[in-house]
Protein backbone atom coordinates (compact mmCIF):
# COMPACT_ATOMS: atom_id res chain seq x y z
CA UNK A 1 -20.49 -3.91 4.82
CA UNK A 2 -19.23 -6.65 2.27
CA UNK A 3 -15.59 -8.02 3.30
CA UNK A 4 -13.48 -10.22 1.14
CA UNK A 5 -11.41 -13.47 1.49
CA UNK A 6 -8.20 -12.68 0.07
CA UNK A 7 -4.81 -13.83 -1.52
CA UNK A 8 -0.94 -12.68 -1.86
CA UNK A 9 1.02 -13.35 -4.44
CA UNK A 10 4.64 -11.79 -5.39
CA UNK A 11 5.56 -10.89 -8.33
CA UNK A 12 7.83 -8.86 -10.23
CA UNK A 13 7.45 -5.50 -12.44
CA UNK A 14 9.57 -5.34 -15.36
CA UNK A 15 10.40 -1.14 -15.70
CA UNK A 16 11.20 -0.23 -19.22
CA UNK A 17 15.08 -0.79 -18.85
CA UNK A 18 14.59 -4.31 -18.16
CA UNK A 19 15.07 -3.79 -13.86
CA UNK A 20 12.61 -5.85 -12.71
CA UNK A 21 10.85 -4.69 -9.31
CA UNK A 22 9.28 -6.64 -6.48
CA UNK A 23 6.38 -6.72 -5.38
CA UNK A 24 3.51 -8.37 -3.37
CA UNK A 25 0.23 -8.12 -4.03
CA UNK A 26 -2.85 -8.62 -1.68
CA UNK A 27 -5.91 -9.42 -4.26
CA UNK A 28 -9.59 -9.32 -2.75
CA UNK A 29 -11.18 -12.31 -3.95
CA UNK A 30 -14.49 -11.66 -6.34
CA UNK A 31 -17.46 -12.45 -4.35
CA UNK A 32 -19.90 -11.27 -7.24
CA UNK A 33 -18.53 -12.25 -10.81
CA UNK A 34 -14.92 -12.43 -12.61
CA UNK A 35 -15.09 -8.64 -14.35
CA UNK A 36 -15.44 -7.10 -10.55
CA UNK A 37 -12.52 -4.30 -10.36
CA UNK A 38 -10.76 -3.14 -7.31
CA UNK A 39 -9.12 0.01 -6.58
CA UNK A 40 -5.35 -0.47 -5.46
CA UNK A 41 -3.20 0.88 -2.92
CA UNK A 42 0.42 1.72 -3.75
CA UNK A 43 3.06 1.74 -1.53
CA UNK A 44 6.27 2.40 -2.85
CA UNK A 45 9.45 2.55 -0.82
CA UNK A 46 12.98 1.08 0.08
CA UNK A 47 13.52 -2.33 1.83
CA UNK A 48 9.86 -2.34 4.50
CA UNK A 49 8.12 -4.78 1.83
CA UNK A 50 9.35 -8.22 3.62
CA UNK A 51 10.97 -6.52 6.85
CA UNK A 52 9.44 -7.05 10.24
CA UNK A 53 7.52 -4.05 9.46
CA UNK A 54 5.55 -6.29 7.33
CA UNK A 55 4.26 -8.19 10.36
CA UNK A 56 3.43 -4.81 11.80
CA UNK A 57 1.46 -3.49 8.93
CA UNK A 58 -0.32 -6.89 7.71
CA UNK A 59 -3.18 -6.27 10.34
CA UNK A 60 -3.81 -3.01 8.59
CA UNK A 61 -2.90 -4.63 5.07
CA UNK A 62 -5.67 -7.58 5.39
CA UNK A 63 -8.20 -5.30 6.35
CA UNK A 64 -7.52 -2.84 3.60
CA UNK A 65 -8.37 -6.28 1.49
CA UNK A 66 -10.71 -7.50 3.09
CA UNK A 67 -12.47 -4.24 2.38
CA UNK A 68 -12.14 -4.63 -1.26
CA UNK A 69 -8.83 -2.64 -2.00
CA UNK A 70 -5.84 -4.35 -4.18
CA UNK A 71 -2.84 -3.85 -2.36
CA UNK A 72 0.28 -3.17 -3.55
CA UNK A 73 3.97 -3.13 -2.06
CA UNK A 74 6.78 -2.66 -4.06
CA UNK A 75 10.56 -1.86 -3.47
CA UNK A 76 12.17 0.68 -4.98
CA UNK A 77 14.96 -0.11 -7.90
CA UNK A 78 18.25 -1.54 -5.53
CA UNK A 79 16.54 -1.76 -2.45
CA UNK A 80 14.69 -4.70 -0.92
CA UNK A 81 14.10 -7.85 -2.96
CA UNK A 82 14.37 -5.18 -6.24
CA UNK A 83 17.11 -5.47 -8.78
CA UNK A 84 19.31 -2.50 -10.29
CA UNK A 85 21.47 -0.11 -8.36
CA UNK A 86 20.34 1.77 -5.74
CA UNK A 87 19.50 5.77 -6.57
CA UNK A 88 22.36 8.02 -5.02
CA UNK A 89 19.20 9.99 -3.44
CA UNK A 90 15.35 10.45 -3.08
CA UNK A 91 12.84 11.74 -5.15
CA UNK A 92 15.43 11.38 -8.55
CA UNK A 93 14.22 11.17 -11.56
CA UNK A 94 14.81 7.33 -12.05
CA UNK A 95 12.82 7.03 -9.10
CA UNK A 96 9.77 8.78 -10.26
CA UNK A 97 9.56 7.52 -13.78
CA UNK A 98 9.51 3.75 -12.45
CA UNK A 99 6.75 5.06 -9.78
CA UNK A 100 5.14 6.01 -12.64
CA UNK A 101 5.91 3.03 -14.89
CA UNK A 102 4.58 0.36 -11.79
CA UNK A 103 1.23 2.74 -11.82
CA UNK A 104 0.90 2.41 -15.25
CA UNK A 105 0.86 -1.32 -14.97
């Protein structure tokens, strides 16, 4: 089986009201050529993108890239490292259409 050296990088992801959300990414480096794609892996919730459950996780995260997936942890509008207000409850529809938005990018 192939495995990949990889990198992290954070970033943010501007929703269509101008919130911006953060995110890392953990990017599989090309062994092959520049146009290889990667399939990504979304998680999506409040505040566990650069809590100690990070340290837990980033065994399981690394080998996820090293296996050629794209990685990618984001916090949810007002939580975490993520602008705007945080949504009154789960699951609203603000929530979902920036879920959608972030897979859309």
């Amino acid at each position: 089986m192939m495995t990949y050296n990889f990198t992290s990088e954070n970033t943010w992801l501007t929703m269509l009201d101008g919130v911006r959300l953060s995110a890392t990414l953990v990017i599989p480096i090309s062994q092959r050529d520049t146009n290889e794609n990667f399939p990504v892996l979304l998680e999506y919730k409040p505040y566990r993108k650069d809590d100690s459950f990070f340290n837990i996780n980033q065994p399981k995260i690394h080998y996820q890239a090293q296996r050629g997936f794209i990685v990618a942890l984001v916090d949810i509008r007002g939580t975490g490292a993520s602008e705007g207000v945080l949504i009154e409850y789960e699951y609203t529809s603000q929530e979902l259409n920036d879920c959608e938005h972030v897979i859309e990018l």
